[in-house]
Protein backbone atom coordinates (compact mmCIF):
# COMPACT_ATOMS: atom_id res chain seq x y z
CA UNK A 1 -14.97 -5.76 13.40
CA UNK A 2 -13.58 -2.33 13.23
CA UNK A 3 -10.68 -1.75 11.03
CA UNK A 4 -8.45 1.06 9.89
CA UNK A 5 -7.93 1.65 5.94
CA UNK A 6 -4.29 2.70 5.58
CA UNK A 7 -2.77 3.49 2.27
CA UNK A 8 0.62 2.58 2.23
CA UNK A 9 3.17 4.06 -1.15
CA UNK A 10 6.51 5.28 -2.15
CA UNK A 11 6.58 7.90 -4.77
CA UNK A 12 9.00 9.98 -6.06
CA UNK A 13 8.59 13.80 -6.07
CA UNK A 14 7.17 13.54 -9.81
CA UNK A 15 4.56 11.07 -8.17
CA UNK A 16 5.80 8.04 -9.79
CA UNK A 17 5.36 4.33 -8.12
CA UNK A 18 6.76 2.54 -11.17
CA UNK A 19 8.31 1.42 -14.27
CA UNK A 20 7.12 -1.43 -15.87
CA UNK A 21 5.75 -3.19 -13.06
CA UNK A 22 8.91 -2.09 -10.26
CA UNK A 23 9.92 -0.28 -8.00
CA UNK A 24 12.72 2.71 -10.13
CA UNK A 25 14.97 3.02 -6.66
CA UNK A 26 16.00 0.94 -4.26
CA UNK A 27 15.41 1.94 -0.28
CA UNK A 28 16.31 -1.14 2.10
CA UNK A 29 15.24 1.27 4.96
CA UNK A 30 11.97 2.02 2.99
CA UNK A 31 11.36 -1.67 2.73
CA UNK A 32 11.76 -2.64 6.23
CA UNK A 33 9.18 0.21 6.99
CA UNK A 34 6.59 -1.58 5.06
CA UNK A 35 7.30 -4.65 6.56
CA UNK A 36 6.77 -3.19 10.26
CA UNK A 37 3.68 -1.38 9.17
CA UNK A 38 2.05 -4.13 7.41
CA UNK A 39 3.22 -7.64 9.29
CA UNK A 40 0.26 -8.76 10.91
CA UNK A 41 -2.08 -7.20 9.20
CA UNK A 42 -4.47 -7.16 6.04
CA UNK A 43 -2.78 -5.77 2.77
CA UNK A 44 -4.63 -5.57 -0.42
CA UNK A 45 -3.09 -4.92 -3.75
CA UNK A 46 -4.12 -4.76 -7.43
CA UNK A 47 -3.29 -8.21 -9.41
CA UNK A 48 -0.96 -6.12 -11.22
CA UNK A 49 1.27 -5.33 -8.16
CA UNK A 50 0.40 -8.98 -6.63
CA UNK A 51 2.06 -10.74 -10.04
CA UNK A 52 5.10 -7.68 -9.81
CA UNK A 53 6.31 -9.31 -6.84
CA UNK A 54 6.32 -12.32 -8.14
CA UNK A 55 2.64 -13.56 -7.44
CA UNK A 56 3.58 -14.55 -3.75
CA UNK A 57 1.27 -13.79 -0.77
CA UNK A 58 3.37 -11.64 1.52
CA UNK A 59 4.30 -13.10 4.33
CA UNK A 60 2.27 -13.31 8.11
CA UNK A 61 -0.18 -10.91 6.12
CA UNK A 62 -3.37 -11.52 4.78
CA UNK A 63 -3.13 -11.33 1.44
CA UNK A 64 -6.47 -9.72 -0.27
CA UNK A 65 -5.91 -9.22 -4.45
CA UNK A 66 -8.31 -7.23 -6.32
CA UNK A 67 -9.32 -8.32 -9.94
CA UNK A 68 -11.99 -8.01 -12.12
CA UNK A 69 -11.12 -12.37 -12.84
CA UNK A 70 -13.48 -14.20 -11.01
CA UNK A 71 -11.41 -17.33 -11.57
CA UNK A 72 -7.88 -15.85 -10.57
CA UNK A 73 -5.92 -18.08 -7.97
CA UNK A 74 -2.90 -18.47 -6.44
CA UNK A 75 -2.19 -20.24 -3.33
CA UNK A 76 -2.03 -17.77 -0.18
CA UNK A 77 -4.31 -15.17 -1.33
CA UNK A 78 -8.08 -14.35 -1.41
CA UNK A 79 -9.27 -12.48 -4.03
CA UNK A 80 -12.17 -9.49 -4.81
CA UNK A 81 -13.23 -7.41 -7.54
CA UNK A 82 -12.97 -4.15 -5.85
CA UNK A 83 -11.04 -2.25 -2.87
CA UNK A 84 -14.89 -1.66 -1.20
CA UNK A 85 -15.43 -5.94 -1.84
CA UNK A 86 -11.67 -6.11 -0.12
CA UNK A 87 -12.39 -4.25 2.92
CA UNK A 88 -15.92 -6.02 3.53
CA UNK A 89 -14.15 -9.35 2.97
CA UNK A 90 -11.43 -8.12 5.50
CA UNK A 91 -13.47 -7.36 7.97
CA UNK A 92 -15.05 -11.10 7.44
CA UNK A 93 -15.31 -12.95 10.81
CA UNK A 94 -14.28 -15.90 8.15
CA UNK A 95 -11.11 -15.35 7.75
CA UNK A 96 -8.20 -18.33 6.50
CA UNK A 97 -5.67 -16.48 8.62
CA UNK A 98 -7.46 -16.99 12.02
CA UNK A 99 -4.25 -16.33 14.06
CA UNK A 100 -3.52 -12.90 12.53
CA UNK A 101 -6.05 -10.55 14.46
CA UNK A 102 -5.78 -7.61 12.07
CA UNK A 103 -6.86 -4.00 13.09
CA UNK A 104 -5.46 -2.30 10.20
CA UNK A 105 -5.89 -2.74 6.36
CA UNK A 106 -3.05 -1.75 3.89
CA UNK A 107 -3.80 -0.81 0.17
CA UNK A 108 -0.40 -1.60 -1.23
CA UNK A 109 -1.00 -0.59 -4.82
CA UNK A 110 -0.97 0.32 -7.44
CA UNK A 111 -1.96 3.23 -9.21
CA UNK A 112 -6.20 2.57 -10.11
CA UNK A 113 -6.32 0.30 -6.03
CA UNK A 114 -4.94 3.74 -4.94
CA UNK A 115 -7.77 6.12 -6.85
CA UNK A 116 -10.32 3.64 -5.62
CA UNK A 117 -9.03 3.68 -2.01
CA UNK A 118 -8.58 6.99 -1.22
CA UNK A 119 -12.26 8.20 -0.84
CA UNK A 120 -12.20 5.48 1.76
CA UNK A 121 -8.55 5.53 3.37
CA UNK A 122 -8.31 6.85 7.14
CA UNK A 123 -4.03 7.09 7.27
CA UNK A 124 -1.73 7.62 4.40
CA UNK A 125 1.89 6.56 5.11
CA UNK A 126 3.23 7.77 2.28
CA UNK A 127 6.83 7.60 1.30
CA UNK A 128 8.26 10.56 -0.43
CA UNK A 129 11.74 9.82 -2.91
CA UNK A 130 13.55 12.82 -3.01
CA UNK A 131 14.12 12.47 -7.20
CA UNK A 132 12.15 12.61 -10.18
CA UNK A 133 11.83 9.29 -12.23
CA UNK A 134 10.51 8.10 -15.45
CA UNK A 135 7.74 6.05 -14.65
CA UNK A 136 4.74 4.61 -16.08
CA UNK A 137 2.39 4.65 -12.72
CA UNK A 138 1.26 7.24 -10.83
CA UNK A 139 0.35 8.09 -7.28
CA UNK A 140 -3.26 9.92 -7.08
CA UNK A 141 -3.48 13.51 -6.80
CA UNK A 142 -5.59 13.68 -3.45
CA UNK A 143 -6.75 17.24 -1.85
CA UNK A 144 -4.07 17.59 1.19
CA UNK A 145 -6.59 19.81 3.08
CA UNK A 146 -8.61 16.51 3.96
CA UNK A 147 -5.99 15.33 5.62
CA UNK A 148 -3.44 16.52 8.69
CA UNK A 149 0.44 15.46 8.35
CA UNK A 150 0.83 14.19 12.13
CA UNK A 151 4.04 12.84 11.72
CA UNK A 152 7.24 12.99 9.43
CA UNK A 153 10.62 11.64 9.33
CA UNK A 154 13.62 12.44 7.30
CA UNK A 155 16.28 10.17 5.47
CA UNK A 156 19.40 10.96 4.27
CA UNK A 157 21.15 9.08 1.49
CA UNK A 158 24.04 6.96 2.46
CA UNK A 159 25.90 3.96 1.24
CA UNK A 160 22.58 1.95 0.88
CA UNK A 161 20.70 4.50 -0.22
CA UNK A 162 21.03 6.73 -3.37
CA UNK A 163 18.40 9.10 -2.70
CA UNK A 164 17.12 11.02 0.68
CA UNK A 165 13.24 10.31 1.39
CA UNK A 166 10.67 11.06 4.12
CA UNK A 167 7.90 9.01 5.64
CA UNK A 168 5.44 11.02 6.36
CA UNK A 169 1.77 9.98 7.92
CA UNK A 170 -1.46 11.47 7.45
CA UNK A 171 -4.45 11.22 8.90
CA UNK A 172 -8.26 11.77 7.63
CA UNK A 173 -9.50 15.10 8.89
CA UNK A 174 -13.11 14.80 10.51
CA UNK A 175 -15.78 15.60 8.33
């Protein structure tokens, strides 16, 4: 089976992704993005992230964690000890989510998942928080002339939103 690896992040202009294991802004808009990107699909995140929300698979995803703990479990999840293990077991014709047909692969976080994944990423939908924050995790430094910005979309703040952002999608660059 073919599939796309997308990266999927917020980050504020600073590059931060967090603060002691959250999010530092709240972006209902930014949320419901994720959801439509990812519902459906594959997402793998670090156990970190997985426990930050609360160790609960997201829902109508498959719900790969990555840890070095061969003995980690929680119901709803399957588990590997690295993003290149993830994406083999993804692409698994075994899969305990037989009704989800995914074609695309989310690495959801956080900041060592993302350093591992972007050698092997095809998209990044990256998420860009108009603000600097205090945080304690990063988003990669990756070279931007690898990659082509083939779409972009502007948010204003409003009443449910204190800050303006911009999704913005890249794709790989041919060799």
């Amino acid at each position: 089976m073919n599939i796309t690896v997308n990266i999927i992040a917020a980050m504020s202009e600073n590059r931060v992704i967090g603060k002691d294991g959250q999010l530092p802004w709240r972006l209902p808009d930014e949320m419901k993005h994720f959801m439509r990107l990812t519902t459906g699909h594959t997402v793998v995140m670090g156990r970190k992230t997985f426990e930050s929300i609360n160790a609960k698979p997201l829902p109508n995803r498959r719900n790969i964690i990555i840890t070095r703990n061969p003995d980690y479990k929680a119901e709803g999840i399957e588990t590997a000890p690295s993003v290149k293990a993830a994406i083999e077991l993804a692409t698994s014709p075994q899969s305990p989510t037989p009704n989800l047909q995914p074609t695309d692969l989310f690495i959801c976080g956080g900041q060592h998942v993302y350093t591992d994944a972007l050698p092997l990423a095809d998209r990044l939908y990256l998420t860009l928080v108009h603000a600097t924050f205090e945080g304690d995790t990063h988003f990669p430094q990756f070279d931007e002339g690898n990659w082509q910005l083939v779409e972009e979309n502007h948010h204003e703040p409003d009443d449910r939103h204190a800050y303006a952002f911009t999704f913005k999608l890249y794709q790989r660059l041919p060799a």
